[in-house]
C-alpha atoms as a PDB file:
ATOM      1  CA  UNK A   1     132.940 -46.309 177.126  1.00  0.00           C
ATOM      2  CA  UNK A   2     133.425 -47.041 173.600  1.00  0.00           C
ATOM      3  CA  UNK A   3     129.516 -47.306 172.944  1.00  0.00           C
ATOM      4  CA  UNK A   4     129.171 -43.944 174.539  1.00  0.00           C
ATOM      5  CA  UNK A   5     131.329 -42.542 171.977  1.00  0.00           C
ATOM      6  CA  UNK A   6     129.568 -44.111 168.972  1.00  0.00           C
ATOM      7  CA  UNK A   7     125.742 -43.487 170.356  1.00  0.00           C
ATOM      8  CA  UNK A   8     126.009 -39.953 168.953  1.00  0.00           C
ATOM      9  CA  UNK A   9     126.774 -40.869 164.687  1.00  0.00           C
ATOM     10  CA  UNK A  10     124.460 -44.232 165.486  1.00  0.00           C
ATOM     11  CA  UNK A  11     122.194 -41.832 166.285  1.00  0.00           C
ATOM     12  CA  UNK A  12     122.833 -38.894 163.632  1.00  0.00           C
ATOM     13  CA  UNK A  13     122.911 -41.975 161.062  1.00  0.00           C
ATOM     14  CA  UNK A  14     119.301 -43.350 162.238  1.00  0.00           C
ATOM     15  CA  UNK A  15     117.883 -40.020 161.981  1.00  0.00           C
ATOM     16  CA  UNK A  16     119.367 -39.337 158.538  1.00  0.00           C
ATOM     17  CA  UNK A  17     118.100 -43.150 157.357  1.00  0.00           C
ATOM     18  CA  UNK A  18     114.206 -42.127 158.492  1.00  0.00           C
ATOM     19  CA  UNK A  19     114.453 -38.903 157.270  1.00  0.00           C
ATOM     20  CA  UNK A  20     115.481 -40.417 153.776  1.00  0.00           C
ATOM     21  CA  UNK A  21     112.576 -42.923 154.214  1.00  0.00           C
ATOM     22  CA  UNK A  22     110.446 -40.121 155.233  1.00  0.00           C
ATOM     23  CA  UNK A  23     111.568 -38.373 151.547  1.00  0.00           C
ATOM     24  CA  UNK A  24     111.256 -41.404 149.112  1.00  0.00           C
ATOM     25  CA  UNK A  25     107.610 -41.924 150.675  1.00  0.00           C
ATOM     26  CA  UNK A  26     106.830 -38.273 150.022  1.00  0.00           C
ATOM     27  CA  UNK A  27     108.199 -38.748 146.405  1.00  0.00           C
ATOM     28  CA  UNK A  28     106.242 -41.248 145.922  1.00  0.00           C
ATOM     29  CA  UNK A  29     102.974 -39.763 147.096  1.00  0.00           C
ATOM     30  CA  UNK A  30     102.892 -37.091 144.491  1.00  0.00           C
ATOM     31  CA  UNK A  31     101.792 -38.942 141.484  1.00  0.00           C
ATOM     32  CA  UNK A  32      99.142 -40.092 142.917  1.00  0.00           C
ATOM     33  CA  UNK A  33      98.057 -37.030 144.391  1.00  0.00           C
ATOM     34  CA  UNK A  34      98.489 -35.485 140.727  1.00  0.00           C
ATOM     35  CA  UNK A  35      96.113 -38.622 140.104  1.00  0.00           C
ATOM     36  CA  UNK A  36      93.819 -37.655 142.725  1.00  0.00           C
ATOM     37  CA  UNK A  37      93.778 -34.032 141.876  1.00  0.00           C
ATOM     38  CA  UNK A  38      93.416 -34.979 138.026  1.00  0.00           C
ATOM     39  CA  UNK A  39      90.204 -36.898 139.189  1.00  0.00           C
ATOM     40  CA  UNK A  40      88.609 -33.985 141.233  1.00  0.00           C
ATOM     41  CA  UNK A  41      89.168 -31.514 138.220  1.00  0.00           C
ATOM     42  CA  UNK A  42      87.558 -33.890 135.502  1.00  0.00           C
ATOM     43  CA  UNK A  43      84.618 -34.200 138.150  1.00  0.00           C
ATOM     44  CA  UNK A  44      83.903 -30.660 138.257  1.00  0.00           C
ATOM     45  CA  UNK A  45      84.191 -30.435 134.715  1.00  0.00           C
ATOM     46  CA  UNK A  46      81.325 -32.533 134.466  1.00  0.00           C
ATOM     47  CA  UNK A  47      79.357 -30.922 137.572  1.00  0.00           C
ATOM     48  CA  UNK A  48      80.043 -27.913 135.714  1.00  0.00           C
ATOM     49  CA  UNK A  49      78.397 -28.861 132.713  1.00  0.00           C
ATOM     50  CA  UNK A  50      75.378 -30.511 135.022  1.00  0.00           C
ATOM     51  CA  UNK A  51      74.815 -27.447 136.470  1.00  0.00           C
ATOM     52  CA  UNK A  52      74.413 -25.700 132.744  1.00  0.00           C
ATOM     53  CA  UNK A  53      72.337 -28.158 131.386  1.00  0.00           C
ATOM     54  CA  UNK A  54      69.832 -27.975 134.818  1.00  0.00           C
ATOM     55  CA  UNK A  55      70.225 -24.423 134.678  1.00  0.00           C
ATOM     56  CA  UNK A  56      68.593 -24.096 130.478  1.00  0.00           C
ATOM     57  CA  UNK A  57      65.844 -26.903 131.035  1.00  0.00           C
ATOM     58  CA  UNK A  58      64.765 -25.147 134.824  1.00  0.00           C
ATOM     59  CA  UNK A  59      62.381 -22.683 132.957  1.00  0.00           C
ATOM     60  CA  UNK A  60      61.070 -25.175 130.987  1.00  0.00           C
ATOM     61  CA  UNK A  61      60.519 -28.011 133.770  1.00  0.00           C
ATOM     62  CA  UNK A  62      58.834 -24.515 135.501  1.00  0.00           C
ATOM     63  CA  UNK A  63      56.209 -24.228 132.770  1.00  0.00           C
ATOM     64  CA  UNK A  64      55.873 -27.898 132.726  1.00  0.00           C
ATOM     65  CA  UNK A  65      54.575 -27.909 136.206  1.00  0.00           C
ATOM     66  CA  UNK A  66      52.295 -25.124 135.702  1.00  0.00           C
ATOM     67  CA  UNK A  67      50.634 -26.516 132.648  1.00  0.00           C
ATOM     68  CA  UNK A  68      50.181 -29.850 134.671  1.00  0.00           C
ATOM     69  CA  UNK A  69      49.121 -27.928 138.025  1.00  0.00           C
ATOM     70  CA  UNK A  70      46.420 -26.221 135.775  1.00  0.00           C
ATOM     71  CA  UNK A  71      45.303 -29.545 134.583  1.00  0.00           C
ATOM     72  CA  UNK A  72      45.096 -31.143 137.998  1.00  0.00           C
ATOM     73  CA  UNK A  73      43.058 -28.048 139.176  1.00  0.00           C
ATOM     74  CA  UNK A  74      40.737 -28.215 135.894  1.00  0.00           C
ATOM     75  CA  UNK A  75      40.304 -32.123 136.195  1.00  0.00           C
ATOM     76  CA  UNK A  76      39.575 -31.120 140.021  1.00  0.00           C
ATOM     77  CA  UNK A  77      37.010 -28.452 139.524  1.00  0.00           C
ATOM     78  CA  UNK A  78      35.521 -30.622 136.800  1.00  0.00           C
ATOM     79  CA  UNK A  79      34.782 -33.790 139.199  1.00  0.00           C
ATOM     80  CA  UNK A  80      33.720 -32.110 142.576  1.00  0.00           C
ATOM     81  CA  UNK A  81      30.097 -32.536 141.018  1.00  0.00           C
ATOM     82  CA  UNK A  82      30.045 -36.170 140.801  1.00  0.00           C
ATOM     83  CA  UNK A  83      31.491 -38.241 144.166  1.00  0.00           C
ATOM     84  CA  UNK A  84      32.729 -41.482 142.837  1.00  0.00           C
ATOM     85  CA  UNK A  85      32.011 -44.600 144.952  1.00  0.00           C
ATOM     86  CA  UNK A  86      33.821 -45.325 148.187  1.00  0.00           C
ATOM     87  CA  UNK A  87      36.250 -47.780 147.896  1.00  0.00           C
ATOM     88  CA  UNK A  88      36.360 -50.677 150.563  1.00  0.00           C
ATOM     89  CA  UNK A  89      38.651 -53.870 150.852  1.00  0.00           C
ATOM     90  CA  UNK A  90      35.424 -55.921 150.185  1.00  0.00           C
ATOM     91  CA  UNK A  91      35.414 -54.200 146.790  1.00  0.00           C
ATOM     92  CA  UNK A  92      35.844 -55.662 143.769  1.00  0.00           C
ATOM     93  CA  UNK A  93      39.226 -55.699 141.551  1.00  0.00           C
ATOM     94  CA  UNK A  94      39.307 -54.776 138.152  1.00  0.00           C
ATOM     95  CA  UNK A  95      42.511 -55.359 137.387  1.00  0.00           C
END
């Protein structure tokens, strides 16, 4: 009888004891989700600035590819008159 009488604070005083635990873990937490959240902002930062730097130099890596396209194509045109010699693996190395 008596331990029916005392189940009810046991009880209110194990919920208040987790709930507590529950609290100081929570408190805890927090700096290092300011950590974490610190972390995620200084990354940005710097995919920020990434994304600046690719965005000036795209036009110019554009033109770059042109100018080497056009050489490819030149270089092309320029060697479809002479057929250079088959290579086989009974070749010789020169290197």
């Amino acid at each position: 009888m008596f331990s029916a009488v005392l189940a009810g604070p046991r009880v209110t005083v194990h919920l208040v004891r987790r709930l507590f635990a529950a609290l100081l873990e929570a408190a805890e937490a927090v700096p290092r989700i300011a950590g974490a959240l610190d972390d995620v902002r200084a990354t940005l930062r710097h995919l920020e600035r990434l994304l600046a730097y690719v965005a000036e130099e795209l036009p110019d890596l554009a033109d770059q590819v042109e100018q080497i396209r056009a050489r490819v194509d030149s270089m092309e045109e320029a060697s479809k008159g002479s057929v250079p010699p088959a290579v086989t693996p009974a070749s010789r190395r020169s290197g």
